[in-house]
C-alpha atoms as a PDB file:
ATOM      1  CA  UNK A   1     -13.531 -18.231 -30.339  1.00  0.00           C
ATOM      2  CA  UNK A   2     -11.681 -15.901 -32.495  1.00  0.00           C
ATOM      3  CA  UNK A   3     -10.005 -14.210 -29.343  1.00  0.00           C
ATOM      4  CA  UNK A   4      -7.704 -17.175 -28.897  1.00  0.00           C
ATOM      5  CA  UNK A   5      -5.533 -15.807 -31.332  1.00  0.00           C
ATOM      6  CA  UNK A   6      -5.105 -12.400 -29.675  1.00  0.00           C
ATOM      7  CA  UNK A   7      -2.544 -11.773 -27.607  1.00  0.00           C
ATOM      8  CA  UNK A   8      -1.228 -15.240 -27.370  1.00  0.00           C
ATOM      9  CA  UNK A   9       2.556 -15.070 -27.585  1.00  0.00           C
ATOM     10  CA  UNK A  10       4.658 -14.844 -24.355  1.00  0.00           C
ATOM     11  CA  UNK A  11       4.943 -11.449 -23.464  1.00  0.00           C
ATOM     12  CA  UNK A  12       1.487  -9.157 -24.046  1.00  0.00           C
ATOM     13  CA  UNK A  13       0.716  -7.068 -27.214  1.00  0.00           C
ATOM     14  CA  UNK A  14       0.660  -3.396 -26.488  1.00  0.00           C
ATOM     15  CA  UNK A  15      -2.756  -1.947 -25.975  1.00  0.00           C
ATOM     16  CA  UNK A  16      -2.667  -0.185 -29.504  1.00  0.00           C
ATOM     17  CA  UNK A  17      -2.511  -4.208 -30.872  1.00  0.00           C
ATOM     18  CA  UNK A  18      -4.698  -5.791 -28.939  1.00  0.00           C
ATOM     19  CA  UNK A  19      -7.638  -3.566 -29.427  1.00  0.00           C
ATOM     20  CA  UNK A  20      -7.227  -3.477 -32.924  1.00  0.00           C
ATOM     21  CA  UNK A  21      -6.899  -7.836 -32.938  1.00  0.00           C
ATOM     22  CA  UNK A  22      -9.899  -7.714 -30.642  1.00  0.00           C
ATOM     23  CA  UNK A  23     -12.080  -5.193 -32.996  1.00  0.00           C
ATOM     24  CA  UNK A  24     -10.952  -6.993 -36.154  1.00  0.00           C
ATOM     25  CA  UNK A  25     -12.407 -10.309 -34.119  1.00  0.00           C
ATOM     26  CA  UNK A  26     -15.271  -8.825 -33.428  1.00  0.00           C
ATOM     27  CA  UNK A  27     -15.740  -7.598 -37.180  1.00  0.00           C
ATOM     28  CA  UNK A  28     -15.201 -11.138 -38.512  1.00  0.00           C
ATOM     29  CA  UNK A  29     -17.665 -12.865 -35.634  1.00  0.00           C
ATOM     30  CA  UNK A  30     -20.511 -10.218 -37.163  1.00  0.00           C
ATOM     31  CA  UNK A  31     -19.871 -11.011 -40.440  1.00  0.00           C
ATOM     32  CA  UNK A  32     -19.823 -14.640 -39.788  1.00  0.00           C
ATOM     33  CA  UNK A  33     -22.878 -14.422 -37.862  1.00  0.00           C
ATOM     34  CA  UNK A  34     -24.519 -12.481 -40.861  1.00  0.00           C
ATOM     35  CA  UNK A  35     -23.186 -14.653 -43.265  1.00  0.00           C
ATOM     36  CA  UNK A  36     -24.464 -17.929 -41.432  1.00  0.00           C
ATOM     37  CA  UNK A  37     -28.312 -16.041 -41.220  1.00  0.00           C
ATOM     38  CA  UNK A  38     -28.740 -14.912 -44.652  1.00  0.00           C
ATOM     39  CA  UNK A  39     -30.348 -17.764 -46.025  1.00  0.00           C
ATOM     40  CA  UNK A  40     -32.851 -18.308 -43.521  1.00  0.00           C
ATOM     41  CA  UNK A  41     -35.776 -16.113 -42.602  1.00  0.00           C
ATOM     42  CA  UNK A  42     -34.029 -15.281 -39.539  1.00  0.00           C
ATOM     43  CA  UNK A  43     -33.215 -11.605 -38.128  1.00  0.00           C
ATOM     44  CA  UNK A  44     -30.072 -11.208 -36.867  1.00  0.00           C
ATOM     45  CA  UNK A  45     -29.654 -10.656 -33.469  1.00  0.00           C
ATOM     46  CA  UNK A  46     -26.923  -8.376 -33.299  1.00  0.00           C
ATOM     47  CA  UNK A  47     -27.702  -6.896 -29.487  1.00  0.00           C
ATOM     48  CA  UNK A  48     -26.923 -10.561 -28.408  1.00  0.00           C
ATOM     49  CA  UNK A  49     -24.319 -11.338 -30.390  1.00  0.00           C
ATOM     50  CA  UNK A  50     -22.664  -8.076 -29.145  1.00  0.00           C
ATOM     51  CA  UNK A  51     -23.242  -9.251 -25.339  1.00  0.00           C
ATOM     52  CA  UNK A  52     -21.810 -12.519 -26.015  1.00  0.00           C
ATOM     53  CA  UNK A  53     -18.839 -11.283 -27.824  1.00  0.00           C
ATOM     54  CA  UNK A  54     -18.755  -8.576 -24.551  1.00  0.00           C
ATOM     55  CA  UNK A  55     -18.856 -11.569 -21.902  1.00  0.00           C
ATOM     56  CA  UNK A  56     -15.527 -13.187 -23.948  1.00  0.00           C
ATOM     57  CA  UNK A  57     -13.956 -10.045 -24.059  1.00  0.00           C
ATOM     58  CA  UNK A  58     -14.181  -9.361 -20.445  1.00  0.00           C
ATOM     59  CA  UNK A  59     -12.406 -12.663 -19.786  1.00  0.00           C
ATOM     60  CA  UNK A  60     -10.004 -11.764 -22.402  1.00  0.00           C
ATOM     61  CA  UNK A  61      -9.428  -8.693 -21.199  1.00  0.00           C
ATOM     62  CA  UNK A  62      -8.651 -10.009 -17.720  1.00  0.00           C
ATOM     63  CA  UNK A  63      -6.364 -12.504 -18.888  1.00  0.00           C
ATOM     64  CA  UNK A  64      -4.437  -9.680 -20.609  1.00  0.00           C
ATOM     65  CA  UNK A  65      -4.685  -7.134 -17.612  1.00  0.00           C
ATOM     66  CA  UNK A  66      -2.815 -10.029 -15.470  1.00  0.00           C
ATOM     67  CA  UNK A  67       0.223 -11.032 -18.547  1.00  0.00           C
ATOM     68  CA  UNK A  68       0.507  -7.074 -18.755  1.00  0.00           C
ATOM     69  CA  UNK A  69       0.888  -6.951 -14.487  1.00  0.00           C
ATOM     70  CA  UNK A  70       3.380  -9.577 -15.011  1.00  0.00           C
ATOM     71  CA  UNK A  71       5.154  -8.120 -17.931  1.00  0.00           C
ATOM     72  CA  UNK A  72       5.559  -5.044 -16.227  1.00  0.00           C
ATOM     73  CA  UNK A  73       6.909  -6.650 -12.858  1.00  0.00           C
ATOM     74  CA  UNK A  74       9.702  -8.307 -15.094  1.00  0.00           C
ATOM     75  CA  UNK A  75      10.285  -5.154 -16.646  1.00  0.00           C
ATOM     76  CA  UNK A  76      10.999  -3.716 -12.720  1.00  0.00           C
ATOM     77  CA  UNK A  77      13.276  -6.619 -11.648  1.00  0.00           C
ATOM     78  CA  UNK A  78      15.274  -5.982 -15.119  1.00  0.00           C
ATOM     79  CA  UNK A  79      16.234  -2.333 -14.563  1.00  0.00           C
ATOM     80  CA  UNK A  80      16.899  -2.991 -11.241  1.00  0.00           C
ATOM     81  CA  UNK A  81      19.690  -5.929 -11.908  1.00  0.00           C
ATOM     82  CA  UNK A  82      20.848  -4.177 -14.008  1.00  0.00           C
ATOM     83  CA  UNK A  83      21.433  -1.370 -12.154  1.00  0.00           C
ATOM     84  CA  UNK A  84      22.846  -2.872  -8.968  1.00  0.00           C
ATOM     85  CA  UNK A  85      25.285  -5.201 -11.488  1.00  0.00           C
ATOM     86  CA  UNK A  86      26.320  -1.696 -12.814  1.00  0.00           C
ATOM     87  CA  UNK A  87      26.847  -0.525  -9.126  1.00  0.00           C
ATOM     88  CA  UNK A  88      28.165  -3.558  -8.247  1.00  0.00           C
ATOM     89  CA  UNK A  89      31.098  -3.303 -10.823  1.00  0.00           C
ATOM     90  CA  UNK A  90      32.358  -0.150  -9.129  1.00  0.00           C
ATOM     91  CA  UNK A  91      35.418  -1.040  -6.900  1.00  0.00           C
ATOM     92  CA  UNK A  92      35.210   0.201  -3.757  1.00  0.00           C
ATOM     93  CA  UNK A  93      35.836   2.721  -1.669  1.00  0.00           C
ATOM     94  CA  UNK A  94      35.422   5.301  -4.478  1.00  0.00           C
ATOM     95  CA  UNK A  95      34.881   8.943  -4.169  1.00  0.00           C
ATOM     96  CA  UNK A  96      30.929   9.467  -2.957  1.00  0.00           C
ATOM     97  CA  UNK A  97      30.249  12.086  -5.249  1.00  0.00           C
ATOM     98  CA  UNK A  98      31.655   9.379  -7.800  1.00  0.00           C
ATOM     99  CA  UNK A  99      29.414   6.423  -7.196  1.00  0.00           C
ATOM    100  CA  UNK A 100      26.552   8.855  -6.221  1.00  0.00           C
ATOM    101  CA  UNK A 101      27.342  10.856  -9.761  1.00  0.00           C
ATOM    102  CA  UNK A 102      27.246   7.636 -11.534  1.00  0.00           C
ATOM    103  CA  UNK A 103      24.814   5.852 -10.017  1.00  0.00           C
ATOM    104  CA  UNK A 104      22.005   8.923 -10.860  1.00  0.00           C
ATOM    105  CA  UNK A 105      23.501   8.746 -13.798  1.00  0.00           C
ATOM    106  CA  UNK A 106      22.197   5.177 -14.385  1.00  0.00           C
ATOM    107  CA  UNK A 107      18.786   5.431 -12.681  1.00  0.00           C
ATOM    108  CA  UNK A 108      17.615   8.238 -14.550  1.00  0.00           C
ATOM    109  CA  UNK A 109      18.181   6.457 -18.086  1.00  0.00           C
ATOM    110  CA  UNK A 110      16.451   2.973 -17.041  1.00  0.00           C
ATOM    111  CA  UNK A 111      13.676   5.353 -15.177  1.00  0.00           C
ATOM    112  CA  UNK A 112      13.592   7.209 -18.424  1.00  0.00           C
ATOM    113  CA  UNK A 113      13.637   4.186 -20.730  1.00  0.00           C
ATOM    114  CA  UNK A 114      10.886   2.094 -19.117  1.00  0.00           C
ATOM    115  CA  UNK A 115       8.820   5.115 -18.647  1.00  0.00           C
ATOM    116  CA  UNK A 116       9.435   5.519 -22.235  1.00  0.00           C
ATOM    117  CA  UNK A 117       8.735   2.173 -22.767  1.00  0.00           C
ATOM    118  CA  UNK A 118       5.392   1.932 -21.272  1.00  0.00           C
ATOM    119  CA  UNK A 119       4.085   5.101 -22.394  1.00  0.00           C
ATOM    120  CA  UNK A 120       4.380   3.500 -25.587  1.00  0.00           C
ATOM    121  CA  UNK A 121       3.098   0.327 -24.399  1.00  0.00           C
ATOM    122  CA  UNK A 122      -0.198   1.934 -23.216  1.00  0.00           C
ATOM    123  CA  UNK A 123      -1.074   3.800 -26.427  1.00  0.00           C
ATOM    124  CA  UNK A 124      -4.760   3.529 -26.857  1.00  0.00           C
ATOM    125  CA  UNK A 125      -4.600   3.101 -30.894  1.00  0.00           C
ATOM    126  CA  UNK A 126      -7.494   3.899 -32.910  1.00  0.00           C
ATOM    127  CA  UNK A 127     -11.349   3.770 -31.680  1.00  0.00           C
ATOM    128  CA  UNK A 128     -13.237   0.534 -31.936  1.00  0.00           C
ATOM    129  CA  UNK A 129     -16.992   0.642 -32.304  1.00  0.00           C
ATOM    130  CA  UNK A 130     -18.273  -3.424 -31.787  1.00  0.00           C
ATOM    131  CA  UNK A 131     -17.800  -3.116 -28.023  1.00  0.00           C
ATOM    132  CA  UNK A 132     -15.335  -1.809 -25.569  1.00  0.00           C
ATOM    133  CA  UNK A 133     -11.793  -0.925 -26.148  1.00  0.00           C
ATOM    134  CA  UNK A 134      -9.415  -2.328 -23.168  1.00  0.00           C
ATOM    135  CA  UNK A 135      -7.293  -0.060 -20.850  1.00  0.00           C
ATOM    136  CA  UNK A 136      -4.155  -0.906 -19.594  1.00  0.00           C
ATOM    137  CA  UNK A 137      -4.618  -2.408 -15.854  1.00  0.00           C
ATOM    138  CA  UNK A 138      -4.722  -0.862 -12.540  1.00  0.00           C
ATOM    139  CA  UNK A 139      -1.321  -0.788 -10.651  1.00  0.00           C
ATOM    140  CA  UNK A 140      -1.641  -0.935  -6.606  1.00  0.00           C
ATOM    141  CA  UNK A 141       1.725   1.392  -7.134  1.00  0.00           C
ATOM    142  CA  UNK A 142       2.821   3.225 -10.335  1.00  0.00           C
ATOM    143  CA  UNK A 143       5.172   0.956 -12.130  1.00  0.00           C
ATOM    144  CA  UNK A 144       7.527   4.093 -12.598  1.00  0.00           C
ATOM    145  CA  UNK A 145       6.969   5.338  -9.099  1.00  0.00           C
ATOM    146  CA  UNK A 146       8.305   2.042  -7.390  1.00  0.00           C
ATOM    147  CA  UNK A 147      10.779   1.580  -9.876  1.00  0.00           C
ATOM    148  CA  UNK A 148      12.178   4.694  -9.099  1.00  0.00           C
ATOM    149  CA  UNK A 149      11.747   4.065  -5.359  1.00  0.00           C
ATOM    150  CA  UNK A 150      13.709   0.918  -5.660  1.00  0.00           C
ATOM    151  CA  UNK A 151      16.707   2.547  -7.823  1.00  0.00           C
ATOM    152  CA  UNK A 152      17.117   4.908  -5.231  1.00  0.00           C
ATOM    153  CA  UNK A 153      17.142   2.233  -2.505  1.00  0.00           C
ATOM    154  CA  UNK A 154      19.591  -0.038  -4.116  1.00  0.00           C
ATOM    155  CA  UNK A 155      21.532   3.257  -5.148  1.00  0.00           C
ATOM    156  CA  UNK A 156      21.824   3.919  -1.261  1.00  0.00           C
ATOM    157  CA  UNK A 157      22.853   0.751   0.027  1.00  0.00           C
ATOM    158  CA  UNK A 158      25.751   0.463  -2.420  1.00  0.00           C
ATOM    159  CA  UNK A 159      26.818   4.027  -1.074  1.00  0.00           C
ATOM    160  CA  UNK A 160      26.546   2.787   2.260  1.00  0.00           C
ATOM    161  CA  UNK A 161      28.516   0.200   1.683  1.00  0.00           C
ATOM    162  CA  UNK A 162      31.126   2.652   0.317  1.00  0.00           C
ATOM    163  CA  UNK A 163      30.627   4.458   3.249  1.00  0.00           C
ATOM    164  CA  UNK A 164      31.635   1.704   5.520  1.00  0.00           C
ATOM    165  CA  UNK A 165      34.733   0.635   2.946  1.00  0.00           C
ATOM    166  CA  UNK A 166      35.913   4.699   3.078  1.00  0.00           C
ATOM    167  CA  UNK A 167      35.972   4.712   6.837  1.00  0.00           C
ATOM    168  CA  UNK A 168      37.738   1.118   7.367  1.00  0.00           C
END
């Protein structure tokens, strides 16, 4: 199948890519199929050849919808290390406007950067016509939401713990 080549490295293709791959597939299994037909006294059979390619690209599409879940749950766990190893480098007790100050300081640029990230990741890219073009998957939360959620909660447990440091 000409879909094993899409979106086959380690990390997904963003949705621009892989539509385009999976249209320019599509073109090349039509033209194939044309190709293969034209010296017989065949008709093509396009409609079937469309549902065919349709049943792969559903499984495709799948596949992708769980690498992109998966991306995107790496992307969390990231921003979040990264922002409790940036809290954690603060020596405590501290000021708590200080570690508060700093510590929105930090959450709003990885919120900003993987929101930035994924908006750009999700870009539909042009319009195919051979079949349908895939959407990026459903989330049971929004990826920004709970990364935003769980910034805030690491963000307040380090303060606590400053809290507890300050009145020792």
């Amino acid at each position: 199948s000409l879909l094993t080549h899409v979106d086959h490295n380690d990390d997904p293709v963003p949705l621009a890519t892989f539509n385009r791959d999976v249209e320019n597939a599509r073109e090349r299994s039509v033209q194939f199929y044309r190709e293969l037909l034209r010296d017989f006294d065949i008709n093509a059979d396009i409609r079937a050849l469309r549902d065919r390619m349709a049943n792969h690209f559903q499984l495709k599409m799948t596949l992708y919808h769980e690498r992109v879940q998966r991306w995107v749950g790496e992307l969390v766990v990231r921003s979040k290390d990264a922002v409790a190893r940036h809290l954690n480098h603060i020596e405590l007790p501290v000021d708590p406007n200080t570690i508060r100050a700093d510590g929105e300081n930090i959450t709003k640029f990885k919120i900003k950067a993987f929101s930035d990230q994924l908006l750009v990741f999700a870009q539909r890219g042009a319009a195919v016509s051979l079949g349908k073009a895939a959407q990026m998957p459903a989330f049971s939360l929004d990826p920004v939401s709970q990364l935003t959620t769980d910034l805030r909660s690491i963000m307040g447990s380090r303060e606590l713990e400053n809290e507890r440091e300050i009145a020792q």
